[in-house]
N, C-alpha and C. Protein backbone atom coordinates (compact mmCIF):
# COMPACT_ATOMS: atom_id res chain seq x y z
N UNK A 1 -79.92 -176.99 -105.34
CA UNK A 1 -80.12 -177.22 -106.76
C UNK A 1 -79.48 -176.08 -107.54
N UNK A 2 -78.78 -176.22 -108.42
CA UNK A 2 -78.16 -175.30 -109.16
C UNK A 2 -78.93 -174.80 -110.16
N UNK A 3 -78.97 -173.50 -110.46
CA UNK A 3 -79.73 -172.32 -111.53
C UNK A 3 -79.10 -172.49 -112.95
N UNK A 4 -77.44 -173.24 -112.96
CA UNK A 4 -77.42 -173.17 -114.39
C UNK A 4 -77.08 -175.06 -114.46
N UNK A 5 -77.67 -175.35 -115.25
CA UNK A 5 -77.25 -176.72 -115.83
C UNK A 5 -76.62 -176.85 -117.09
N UNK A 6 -76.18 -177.85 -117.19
CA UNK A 6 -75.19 -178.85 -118.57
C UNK A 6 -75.75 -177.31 -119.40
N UNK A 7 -77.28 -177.87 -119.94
CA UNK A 7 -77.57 -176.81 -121.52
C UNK A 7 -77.26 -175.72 -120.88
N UNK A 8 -77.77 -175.01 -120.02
CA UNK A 8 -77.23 -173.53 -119.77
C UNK A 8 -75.84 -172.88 -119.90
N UNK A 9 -75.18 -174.13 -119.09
CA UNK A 9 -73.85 -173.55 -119.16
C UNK A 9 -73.08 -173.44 -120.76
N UNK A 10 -73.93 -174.31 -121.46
CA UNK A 10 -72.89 -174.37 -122.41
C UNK A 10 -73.70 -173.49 -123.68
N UNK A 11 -74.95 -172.17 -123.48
CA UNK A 11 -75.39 -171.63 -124.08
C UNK A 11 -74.54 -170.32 -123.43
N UNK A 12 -74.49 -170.19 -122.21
CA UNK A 12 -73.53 -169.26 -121.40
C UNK A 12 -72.23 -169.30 -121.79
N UNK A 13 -71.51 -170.50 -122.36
CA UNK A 13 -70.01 -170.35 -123.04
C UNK A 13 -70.19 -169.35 -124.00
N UNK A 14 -71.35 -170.29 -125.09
CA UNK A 14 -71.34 -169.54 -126.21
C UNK A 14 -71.52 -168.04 -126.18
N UNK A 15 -72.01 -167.42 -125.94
CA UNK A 15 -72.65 -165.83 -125.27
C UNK A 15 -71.38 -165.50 -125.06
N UNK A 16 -70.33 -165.92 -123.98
CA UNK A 16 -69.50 -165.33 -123.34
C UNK A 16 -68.23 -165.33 -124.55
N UNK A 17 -68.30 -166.43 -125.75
CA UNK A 17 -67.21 -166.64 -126.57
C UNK A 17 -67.45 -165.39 -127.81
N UNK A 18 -69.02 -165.18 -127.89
CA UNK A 18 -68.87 -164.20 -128.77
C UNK A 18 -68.94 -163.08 -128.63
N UNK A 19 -68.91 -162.59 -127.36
CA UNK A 19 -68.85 -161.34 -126.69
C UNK A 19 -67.38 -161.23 -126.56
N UNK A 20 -66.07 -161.90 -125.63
CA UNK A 20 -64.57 -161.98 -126.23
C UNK A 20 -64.66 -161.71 -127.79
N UNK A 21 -64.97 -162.32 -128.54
CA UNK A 21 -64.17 -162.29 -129.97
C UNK A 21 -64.96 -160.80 -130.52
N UNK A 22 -65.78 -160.23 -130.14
CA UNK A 22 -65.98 -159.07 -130.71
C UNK A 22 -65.51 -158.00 -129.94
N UNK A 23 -65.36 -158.06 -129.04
CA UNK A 23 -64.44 -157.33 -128.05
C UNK A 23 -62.71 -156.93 -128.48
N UNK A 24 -62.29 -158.42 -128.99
CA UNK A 24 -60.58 -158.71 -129.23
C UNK A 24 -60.98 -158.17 -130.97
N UNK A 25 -62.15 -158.53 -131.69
CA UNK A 25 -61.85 -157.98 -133.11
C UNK A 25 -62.09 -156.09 -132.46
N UNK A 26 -62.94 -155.63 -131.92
CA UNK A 26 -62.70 -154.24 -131.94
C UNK A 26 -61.73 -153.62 -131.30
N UNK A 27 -60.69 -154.25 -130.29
CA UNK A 27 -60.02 -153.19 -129.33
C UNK A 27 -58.59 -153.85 -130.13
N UNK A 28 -58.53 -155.08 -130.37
CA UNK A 28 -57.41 -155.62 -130.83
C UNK A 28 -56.90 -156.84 -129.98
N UNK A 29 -55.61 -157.43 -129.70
CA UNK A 29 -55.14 -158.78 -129.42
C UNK A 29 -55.32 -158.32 -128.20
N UNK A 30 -53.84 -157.11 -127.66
CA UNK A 30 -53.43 -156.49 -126.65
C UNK A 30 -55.16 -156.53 -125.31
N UNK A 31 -56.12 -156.18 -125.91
CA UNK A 31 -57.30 -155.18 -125.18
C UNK A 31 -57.52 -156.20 -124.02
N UNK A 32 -57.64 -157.58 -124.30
CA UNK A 32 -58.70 -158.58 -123.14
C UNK A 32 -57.61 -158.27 -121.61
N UNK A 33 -56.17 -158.44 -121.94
CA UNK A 33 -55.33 -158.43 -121.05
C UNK A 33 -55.53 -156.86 -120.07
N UNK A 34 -56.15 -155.91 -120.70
CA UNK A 34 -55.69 -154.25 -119.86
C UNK A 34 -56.44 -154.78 -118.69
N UNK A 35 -55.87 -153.48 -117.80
CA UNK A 35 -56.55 -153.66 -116.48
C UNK A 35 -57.62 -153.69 -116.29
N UNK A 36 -58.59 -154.20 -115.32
CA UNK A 36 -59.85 -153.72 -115.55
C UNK A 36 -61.33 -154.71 -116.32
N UNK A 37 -60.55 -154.78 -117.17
CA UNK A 37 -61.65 -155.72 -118.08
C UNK A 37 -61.96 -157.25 -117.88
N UNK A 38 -63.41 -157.07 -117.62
CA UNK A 38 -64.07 -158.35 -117.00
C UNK A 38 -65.11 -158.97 -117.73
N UNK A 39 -65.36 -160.26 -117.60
CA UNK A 39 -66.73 -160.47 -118.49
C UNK A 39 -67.53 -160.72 -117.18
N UNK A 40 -68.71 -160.18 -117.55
CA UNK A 40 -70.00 -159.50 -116.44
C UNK A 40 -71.20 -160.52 -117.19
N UNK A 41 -71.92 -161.39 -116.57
CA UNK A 41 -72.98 -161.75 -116.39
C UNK A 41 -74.44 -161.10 -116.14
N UNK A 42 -75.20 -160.37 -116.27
CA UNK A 42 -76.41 -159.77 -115.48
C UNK A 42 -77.43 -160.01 -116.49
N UNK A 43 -78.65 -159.60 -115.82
CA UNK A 43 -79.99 -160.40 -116.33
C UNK A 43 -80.81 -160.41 -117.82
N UNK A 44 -79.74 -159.26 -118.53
CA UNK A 44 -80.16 -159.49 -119.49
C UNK A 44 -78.92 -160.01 -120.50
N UNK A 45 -77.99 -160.38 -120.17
CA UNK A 45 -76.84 -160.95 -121.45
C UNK A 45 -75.96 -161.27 -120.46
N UNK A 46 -74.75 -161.22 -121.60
CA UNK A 46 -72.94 -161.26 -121.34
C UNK A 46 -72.91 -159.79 -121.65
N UNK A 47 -71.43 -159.41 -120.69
CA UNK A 47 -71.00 -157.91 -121.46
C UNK A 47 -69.23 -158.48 -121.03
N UNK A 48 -68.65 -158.07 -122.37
CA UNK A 48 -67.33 -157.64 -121.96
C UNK A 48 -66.78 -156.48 -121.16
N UNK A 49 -66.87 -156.00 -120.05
CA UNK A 49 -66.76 -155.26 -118.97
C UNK A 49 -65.29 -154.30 -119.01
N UNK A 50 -64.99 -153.37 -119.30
CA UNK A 50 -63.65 -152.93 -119.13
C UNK A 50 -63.86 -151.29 -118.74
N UNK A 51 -64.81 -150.53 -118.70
CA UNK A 51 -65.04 -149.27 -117.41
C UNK A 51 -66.13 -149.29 -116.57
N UNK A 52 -66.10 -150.62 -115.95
CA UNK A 52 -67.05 -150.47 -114.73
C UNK A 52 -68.33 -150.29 -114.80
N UNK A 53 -68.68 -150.44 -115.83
CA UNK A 53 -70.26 -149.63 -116.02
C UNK A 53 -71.25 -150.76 -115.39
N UNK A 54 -70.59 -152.54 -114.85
CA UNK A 54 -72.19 -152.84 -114.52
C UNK A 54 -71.23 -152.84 -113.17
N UNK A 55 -72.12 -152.38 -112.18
CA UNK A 55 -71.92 -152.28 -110.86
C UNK A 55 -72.26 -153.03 -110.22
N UNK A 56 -73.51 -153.79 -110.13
CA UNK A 56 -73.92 -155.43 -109.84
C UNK A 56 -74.22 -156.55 -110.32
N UNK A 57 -73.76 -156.98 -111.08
CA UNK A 57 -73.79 -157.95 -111.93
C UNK A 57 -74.32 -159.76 -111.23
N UNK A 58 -74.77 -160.18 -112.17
CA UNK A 58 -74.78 -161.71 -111.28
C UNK A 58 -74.01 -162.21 -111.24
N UNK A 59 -72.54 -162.15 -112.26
CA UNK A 59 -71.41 -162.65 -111.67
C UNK A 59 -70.43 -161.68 -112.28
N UNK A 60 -69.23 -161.67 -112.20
CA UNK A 60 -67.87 -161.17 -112.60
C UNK A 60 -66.85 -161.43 -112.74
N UNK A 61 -65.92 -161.98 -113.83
CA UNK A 61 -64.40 -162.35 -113.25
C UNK A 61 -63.52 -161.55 -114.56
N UNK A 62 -62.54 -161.26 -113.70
CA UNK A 62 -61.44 -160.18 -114.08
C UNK A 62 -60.38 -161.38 -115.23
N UNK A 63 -60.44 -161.08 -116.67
CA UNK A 63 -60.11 -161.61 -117.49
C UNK A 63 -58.64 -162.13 -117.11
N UNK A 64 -58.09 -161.02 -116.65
CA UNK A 64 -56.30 -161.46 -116.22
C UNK A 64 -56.70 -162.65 -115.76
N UNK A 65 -57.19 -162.93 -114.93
CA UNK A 65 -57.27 -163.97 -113.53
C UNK A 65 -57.16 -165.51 -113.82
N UNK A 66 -58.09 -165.53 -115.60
CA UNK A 66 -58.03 -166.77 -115.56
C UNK A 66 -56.98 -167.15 -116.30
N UNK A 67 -56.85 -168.74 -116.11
CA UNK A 67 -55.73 -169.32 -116.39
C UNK A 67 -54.68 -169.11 -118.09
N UNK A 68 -55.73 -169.38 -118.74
CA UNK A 68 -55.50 -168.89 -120.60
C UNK A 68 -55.20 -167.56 -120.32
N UNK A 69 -55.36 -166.67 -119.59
CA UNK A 69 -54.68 -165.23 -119.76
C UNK A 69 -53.72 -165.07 -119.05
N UNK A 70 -53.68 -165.98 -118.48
CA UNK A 70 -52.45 -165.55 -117.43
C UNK A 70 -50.86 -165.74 -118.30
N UNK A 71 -51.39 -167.40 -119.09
CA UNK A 71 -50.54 -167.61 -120.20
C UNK A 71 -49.71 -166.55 -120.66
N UNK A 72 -50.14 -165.65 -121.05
CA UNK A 72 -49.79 -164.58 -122.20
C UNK A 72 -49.51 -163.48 -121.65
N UNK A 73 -49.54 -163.45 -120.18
CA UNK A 73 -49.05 -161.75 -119.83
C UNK A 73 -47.61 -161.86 -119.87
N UNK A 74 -46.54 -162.58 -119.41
CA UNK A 74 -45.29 -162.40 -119.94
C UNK A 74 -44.50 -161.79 -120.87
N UNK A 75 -45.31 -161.48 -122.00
CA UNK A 75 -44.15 -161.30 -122.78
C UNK A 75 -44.30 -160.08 -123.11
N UNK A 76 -42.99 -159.80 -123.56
CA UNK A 76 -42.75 -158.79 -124.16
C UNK A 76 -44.18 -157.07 -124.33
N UNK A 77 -44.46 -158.29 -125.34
CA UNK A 77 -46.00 -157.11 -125.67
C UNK A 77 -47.81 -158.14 -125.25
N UNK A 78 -47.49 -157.91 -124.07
CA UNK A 78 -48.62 -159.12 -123.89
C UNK A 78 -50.14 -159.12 -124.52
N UNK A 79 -50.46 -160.57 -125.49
CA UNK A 79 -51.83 -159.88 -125.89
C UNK A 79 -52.11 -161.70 -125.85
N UNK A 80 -53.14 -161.91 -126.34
CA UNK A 80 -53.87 -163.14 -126.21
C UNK A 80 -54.29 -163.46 -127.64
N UNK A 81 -53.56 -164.70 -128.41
CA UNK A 81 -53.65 -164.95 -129.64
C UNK A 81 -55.79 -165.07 -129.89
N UNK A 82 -56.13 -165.31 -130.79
CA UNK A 82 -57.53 -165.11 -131.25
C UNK A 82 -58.01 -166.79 -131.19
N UNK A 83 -56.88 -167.85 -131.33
CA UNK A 83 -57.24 -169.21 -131.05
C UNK A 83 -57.59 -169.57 -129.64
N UNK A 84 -56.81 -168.62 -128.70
CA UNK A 84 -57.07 -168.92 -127.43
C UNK A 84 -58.66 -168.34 -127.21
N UNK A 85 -58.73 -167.75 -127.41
CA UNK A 85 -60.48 -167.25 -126.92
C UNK A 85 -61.71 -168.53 -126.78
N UNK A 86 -61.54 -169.72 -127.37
CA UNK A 86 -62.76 -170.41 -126.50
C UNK A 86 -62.57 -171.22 -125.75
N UNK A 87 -60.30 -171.20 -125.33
CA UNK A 87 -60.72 -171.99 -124.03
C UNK A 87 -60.67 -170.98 -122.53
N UNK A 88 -60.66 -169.51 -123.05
CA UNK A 88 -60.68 -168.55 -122.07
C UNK A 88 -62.48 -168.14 -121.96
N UNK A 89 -63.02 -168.63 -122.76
CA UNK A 89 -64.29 -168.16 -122.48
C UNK A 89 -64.96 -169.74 -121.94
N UNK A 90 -64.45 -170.88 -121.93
CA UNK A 90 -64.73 -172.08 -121.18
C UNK A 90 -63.82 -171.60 -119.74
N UNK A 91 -63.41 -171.13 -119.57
CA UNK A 91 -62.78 -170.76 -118.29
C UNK A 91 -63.87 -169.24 -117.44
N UNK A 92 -63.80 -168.75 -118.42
CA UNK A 92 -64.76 -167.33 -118.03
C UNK A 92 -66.55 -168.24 -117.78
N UNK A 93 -67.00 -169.50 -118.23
CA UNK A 93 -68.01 -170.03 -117.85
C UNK A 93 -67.91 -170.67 -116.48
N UNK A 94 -67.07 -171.47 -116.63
CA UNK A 94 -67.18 -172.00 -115.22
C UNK A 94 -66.98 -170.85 -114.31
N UNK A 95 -66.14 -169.98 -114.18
CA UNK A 95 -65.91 -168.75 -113.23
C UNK A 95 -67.35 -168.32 -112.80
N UNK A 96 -68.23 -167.90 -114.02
CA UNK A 96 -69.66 -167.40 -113.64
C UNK A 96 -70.13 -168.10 -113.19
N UNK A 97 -70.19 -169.42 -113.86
CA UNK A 97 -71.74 -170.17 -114.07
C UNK A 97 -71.41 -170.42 -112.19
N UNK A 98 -70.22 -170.90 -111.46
CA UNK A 98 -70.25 -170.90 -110.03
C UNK A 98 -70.76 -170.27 -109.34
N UNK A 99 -70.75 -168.78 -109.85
CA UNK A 99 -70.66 -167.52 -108.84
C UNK A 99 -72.16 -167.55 -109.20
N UNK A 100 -72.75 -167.79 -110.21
CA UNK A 100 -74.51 -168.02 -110.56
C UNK A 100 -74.95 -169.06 -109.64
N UNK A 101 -74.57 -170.21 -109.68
CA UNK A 101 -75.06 -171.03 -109.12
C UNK A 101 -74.65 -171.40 -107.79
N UNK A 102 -74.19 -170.60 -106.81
CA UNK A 102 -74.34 -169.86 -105.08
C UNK A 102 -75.39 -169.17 -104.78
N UNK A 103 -76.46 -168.17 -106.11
CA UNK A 103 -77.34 -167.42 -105.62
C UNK A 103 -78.86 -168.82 -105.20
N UNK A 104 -78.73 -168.11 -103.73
CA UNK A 104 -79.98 -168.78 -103.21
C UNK A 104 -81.11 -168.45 -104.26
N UNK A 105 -82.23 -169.76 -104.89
CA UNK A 105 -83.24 -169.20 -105.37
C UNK A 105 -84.47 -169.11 -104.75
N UNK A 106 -84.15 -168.71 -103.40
CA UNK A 106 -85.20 -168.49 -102.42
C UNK A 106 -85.59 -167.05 -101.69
């Protein structure tokens, strides 16, 4: 039986969409793409992740990785337009909500 369902997951987008967009309004376009920076799942929120600070998280995926970012590392000055952010944070859900819903709840 899976830990996150339909409503969860899609309260977990939201969380994860406004944690990106305040992330990309404070660091800038360029920031989601640097090395390093992940959106982190753990028991009390979303965190936009970029120095390591949660060390075990319930889930993790490295922003490059997913598909909408991968888009945009090419060029020139690679950054990730501000329209793209909620189908990279529908991509950053399913990434978690999987890696959530593997933990045995036993």
């Amino acid at each position: 039986m899976p830990l996150l369902g339909k409503a969860e997951k899609g309260q977990l987008e939201e969380l994860i969409l406004a944690k990106l967009t305040e992330y990309y309004e404070r660091h800038g376009p360029p920031a989601l793409l640097a090395e390093g920076v992940r959106v982190v799942v753990h028991g009390t929120g979303v965190e936009v992740d970029a120095a390591g600070e949660w060390r075990d998280p319930l889930a993790a995926v490295a922003v490059k990785t997913l598909f909408t970012a991968l888009c945009y590392l090419d060029g020139p000055a690679p950054a990730i337009p501000k329209d793209a952010l909620p189908a990279l944070a529908s991509e950053a859900m399913n990434a978690t909500a999987a890696q959530i819903n593997r933990i045995s709840p036993h």
